[in-house]
Protein backbone atom coordinates (compact mmCIF):
# COMPACT_ATOMS: atom_id res chain seq x y z
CA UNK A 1 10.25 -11.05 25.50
CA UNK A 2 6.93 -11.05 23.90
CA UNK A 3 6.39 -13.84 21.01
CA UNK A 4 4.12 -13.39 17.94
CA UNK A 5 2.38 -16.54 17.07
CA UNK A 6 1.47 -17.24 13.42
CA UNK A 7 -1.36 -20.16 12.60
CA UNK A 8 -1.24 -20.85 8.90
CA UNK A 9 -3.75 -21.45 7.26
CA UNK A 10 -5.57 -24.62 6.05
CA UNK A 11 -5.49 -25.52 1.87
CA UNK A 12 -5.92 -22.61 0.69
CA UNK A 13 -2.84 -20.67 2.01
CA UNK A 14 -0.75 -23.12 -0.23
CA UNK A 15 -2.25 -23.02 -3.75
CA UNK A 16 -2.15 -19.26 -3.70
CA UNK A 17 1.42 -18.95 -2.07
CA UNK A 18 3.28 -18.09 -5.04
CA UNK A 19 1.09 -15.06 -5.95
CA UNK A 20 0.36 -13.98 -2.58
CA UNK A 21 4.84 -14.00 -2.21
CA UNK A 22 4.71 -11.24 -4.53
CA UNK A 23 2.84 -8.89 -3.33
CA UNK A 24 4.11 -9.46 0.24
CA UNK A 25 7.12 -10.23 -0.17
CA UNK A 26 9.13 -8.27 2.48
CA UNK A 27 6.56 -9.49 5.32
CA UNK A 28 6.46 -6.37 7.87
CA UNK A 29 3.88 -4.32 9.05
CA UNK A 30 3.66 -1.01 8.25
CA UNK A 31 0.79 1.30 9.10
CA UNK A 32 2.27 4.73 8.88
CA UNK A 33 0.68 7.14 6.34
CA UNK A 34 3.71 9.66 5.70
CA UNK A 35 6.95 9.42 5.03
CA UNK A 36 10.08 12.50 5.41
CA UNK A 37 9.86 13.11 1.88
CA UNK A 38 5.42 12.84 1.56
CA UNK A 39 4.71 14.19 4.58
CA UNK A 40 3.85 18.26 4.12
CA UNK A 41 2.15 17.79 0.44
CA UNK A 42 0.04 14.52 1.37
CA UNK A 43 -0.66 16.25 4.71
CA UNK A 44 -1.57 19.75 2.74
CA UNK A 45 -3.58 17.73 0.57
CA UNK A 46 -5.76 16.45 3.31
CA UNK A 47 -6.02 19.22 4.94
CA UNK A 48 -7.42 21.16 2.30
CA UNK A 49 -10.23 18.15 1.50
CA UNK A 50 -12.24 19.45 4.74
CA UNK A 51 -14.47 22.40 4.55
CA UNK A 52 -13.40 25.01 6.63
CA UNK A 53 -10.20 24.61 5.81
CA UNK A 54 -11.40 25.39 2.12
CA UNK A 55 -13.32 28.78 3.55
CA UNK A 56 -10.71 30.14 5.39
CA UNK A 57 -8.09 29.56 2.40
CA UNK A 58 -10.79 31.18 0.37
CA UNK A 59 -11.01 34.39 2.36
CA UNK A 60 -7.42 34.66 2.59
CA UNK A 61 -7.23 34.60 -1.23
CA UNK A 62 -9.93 37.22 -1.40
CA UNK A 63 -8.50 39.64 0.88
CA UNK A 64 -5.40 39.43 -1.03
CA UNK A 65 -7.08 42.02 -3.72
CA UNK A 66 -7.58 45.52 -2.60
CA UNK A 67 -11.07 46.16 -3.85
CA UNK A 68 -11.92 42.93 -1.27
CA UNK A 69 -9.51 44.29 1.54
CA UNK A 70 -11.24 44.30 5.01
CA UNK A 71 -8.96 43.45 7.57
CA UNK A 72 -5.10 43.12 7.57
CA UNK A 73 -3.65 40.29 4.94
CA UNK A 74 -2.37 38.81 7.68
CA UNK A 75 -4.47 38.36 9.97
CA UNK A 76 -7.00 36.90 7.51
CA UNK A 77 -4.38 34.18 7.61
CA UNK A 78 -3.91 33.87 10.93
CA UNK A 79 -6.72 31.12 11.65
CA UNK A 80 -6.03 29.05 8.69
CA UNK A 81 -2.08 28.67 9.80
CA UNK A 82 -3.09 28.04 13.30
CA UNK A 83 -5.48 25.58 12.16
CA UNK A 84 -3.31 23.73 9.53
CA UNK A 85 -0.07 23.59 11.93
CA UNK A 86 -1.81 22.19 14.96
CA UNK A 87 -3.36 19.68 12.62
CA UNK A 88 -0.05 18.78 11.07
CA UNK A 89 1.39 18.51 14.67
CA UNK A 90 -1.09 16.18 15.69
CA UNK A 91 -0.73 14.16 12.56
CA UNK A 92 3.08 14.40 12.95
CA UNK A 93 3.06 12.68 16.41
CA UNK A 94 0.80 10.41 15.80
CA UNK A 95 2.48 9.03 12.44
CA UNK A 96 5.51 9.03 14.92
CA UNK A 97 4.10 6.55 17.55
CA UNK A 98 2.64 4.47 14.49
CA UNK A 99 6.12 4.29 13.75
CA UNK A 100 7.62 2.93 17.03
CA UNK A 101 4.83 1.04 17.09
CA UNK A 102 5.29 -1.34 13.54
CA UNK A 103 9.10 -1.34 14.61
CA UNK A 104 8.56 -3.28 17.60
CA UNK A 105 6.21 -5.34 16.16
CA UNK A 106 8.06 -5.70 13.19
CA UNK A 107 11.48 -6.98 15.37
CA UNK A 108 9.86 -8.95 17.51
CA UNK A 109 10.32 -12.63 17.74
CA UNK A 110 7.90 -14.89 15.91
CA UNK A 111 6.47 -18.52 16.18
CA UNK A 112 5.13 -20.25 13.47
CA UNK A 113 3.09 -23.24 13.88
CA UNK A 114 2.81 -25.73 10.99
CA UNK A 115 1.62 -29.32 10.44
């Protein structure tokens, strides 16, 4: 049984109470960045912010047209797909233990201290 132990604070925690209750409101912690529903076009959208990511998606597109053609469409895509699924992996797995880890902080038991 592990306890989370809350100090309020002082003055000032109680003359901006009411506006600070509506903006956190359901009180839980929550540091994943993805949900089911976000996860491949926030992901996608990351991954294509970094610059080699950006190069080989370029090439790709460029060896799409036959005058540009030098090696096999697909294996011009080869890197990139490598690249972007064992970054979406690792992102997967570690938005996963993020995850389990807000959930057990999130139901754990709490003590508050007050005056």
């Amino acid at each position: 049984n592990k306890w989370r132990i809350v100090f309020p604070n002082n003055g000032r925690q109680w003359k901006d109470w009411k506006q600070a209750s509506t903006f956190y409101s359901g009180n839980r912690i929550q540091t994943t960045k993805y949900t089911w529903f976000t996860f491949l076009p926030q992901n996608l959208f990351e991954q294509f912010h970094r610059l080699g990511n950006l190069y080989f998606f370029f090439l790709a597109v460029l060896n799409w047209f036959p005058q540009m053609e030098v090696f096999h469409r697909e294996i011009t895509m080869l890197p990139l797909t490598v690249v972007l699924l064992a970054s979406m992996i690792k992102d997967a797995i570690e938005d996963y233990r993020k995850y389990r880890f807000d959930k057990t902080i999130n139901f754990s038991k709490s003590r508050v201290y007050d005056k």
